[in-house]
C-alpha atoms as a PDB file:
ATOM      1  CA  UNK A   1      37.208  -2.319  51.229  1.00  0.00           C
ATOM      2  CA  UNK A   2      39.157  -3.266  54.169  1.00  0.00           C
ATOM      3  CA  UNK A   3      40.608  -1.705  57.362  1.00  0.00           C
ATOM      4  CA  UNK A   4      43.645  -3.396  59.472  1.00  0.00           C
ATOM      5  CA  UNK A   5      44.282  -2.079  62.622  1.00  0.00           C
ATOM      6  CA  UNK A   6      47.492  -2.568  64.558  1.00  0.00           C
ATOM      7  CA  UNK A   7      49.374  -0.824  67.377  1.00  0.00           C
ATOM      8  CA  UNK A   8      47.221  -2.698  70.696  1.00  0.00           C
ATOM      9  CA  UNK A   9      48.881  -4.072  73.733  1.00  0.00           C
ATOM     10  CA  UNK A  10      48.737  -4.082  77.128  1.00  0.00           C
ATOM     11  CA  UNK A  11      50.120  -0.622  79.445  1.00  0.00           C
ATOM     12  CA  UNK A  12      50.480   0.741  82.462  1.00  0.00           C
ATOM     13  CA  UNK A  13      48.407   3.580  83.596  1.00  0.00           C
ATOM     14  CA  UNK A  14      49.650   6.853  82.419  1.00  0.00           C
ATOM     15  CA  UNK A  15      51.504   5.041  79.824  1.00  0.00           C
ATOM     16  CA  UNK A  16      51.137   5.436  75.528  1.00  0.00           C
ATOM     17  CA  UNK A  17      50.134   3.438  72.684  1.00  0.00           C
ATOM     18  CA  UNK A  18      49.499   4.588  69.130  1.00  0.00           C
ATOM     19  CA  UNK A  19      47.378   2.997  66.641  1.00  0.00           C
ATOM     20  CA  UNK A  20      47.289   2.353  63.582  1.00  0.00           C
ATOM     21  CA  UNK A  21      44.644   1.753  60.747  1.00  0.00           C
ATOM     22  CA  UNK A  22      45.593   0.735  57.091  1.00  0.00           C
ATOM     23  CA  UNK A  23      42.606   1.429  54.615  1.00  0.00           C
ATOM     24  CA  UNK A  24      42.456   0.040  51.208  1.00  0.00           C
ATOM     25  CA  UNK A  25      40.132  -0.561  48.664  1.00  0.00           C
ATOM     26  CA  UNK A  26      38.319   2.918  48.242  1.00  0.00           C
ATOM     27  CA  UNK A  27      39.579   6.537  47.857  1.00  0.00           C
ATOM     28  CA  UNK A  28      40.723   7.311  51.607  1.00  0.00           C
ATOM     29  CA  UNK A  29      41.382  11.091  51.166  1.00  0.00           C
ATOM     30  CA  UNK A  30      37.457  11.330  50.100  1.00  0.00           C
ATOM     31  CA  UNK A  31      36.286   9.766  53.609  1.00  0.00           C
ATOM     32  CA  UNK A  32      36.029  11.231  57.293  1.00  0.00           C
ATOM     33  CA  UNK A  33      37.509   8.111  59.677  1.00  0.00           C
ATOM     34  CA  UNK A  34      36.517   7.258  63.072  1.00  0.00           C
ATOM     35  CA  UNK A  35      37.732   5.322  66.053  1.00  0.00           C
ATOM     36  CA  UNK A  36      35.351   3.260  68.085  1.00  0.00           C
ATOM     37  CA  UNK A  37      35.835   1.632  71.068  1.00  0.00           C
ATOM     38  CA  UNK A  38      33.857  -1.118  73.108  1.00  0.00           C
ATOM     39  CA  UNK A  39      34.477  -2.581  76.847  1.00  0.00           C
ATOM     40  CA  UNK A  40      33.347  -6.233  77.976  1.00  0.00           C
ATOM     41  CA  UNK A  41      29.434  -5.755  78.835  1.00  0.00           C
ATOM     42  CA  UNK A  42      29.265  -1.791  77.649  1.00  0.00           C
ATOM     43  CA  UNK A  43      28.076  -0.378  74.860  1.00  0.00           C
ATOM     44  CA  UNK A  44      30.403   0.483  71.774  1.00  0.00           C
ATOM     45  CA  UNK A  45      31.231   4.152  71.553  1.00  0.00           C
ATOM     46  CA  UNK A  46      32.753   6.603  69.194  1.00  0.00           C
ATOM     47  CA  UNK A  47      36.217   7.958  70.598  1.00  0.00           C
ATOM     48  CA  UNK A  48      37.495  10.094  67.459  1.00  0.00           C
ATOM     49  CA  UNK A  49      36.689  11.422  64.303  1.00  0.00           C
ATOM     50  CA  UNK A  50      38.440  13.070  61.636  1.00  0.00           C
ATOM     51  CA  UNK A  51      37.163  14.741  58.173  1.00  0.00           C
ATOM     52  CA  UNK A  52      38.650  13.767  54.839  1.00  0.00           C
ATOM     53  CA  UNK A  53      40.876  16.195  54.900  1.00  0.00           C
ATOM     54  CA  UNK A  54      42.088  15.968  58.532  1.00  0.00           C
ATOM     55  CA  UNK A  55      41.135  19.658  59.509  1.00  0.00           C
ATOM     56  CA  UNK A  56      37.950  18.905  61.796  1.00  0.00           C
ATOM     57  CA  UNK A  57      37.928  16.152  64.397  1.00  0.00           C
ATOM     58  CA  UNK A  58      36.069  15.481  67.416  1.00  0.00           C
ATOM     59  CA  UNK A  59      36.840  13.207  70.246  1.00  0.00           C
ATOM     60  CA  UNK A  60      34.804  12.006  73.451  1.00  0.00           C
ATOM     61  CA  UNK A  61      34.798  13.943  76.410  1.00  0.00           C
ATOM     62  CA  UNK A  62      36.710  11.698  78.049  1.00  0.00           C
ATOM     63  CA  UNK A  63      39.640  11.373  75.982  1.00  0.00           C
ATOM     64  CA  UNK A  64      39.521  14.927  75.097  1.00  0.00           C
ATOM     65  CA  UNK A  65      43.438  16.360  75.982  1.00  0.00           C
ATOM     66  CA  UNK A  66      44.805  13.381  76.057  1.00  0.00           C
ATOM     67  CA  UNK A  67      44.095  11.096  72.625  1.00  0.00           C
ATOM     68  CA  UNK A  68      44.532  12.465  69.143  1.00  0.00           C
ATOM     69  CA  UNK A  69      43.510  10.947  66.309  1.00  0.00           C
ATOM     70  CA  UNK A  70      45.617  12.358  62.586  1.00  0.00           C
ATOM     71  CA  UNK A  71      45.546  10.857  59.132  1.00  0.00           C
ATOM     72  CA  UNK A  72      48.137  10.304  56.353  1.00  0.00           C
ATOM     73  CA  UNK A  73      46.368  10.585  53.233  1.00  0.00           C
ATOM     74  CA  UNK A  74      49.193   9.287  51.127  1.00  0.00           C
ATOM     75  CA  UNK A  75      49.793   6.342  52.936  1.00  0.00           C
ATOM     76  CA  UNK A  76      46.055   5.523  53.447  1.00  0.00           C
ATOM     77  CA  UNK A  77      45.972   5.516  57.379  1.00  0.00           C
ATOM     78  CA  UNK A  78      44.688   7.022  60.222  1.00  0.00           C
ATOM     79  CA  UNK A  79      45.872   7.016  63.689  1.00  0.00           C
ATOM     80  CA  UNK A  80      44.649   6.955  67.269  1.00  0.00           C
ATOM     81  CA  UNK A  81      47.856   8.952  70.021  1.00  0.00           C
ATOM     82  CA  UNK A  82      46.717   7.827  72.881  1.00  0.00           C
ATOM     83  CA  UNK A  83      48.396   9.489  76.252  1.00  0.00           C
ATOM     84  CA  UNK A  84      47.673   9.188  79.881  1.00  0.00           C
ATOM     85  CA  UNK A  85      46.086   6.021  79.525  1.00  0.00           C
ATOM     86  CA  UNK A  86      43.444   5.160  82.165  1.00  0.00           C
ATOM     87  CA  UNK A  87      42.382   1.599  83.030  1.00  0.00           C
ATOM     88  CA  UNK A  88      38.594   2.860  81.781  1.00  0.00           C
ATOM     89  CA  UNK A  89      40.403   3.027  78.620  1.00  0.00           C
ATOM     90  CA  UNK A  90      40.777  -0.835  78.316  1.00  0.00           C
ATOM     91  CA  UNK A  91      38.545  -1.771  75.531  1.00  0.00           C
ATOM     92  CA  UNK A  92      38.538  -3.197  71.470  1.00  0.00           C
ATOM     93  CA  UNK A  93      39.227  -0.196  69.408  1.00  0.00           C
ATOM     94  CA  UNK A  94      37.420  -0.350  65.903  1.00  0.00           C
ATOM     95  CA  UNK A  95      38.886   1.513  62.947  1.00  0.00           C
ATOM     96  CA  UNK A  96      35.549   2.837  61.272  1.00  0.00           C
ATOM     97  CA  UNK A  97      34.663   4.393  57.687  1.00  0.00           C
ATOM     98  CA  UNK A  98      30.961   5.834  58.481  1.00  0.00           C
ATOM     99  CA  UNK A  99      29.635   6.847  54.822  1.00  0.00           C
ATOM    100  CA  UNK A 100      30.739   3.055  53.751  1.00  0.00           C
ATOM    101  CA  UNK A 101      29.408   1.516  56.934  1.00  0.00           C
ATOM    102  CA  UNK A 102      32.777  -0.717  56.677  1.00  0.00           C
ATOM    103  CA  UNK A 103      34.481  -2.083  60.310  1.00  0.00           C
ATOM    104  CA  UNK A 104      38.055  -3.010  61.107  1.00  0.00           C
ATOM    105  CA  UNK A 105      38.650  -6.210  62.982  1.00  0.00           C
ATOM    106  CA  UNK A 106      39.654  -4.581  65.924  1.00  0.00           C
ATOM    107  CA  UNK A 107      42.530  -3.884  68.117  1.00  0.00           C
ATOM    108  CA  UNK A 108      42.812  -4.857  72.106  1.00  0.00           C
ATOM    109  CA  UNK A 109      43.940  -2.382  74.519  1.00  0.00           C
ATOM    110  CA  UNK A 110      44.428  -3.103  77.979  1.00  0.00           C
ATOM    111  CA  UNK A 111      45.485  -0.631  80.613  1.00  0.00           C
ATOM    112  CA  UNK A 112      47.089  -2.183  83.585  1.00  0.00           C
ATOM    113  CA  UNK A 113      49.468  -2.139  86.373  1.00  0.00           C
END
């Protein structure tokens, strides 16, 4: 099993990234994804999640209207639109599969003028 994200950089504020994360290894459609994220000297928290399927997701409060996180079954990867990026939002975002417990290496984001 292995995830690969991709799609970090550095942004100004209000600015847009998208990531990416390619899966392989198990049968994506079957398992809900998640996005993590985790600041220097915080905690890591959950940003987004999406079912199998891609018709339930959930985000954090504070991303909520402006990141949205979709999936392409058929070419095994899920994706993190982020808009209106805030500096708060600078962090490591972690592609996640939560029923195999399996991590991505991480992406960097950095939101900065």
């Amino acid at each position: 099993v292995q995830l690969v994200e991709s799609g970090g950089g550095l942004v100004q504020p209000g600015g847009s990234l998208r990531l990416s994360c390619a899966a392989s290894g198990f049968t994506f459609r079957n398992y809900a994804m998640s996005w993590y994220r985790q600041a220097p000297g915080k905690e890591r928290e959950l940003v987004a999640f999406i079912s199998g399927g891609g018709s339930s997701t959930n985000y954090l409060d504070s991303v909520k209207g402006r990141f949205t996180i979709s999936r392409d079954n058929a070419k095994n990867t899920v994706y993190l639109q982020m808009n209106s990026l805030k500096p708060e939002d600078t962090a490591v975002y972690l592609c996640y599969v939560p029923y195999l417990r399996v991590w991505g290496q991480g992406t960097q984001v950095t939101v900065s003028s």
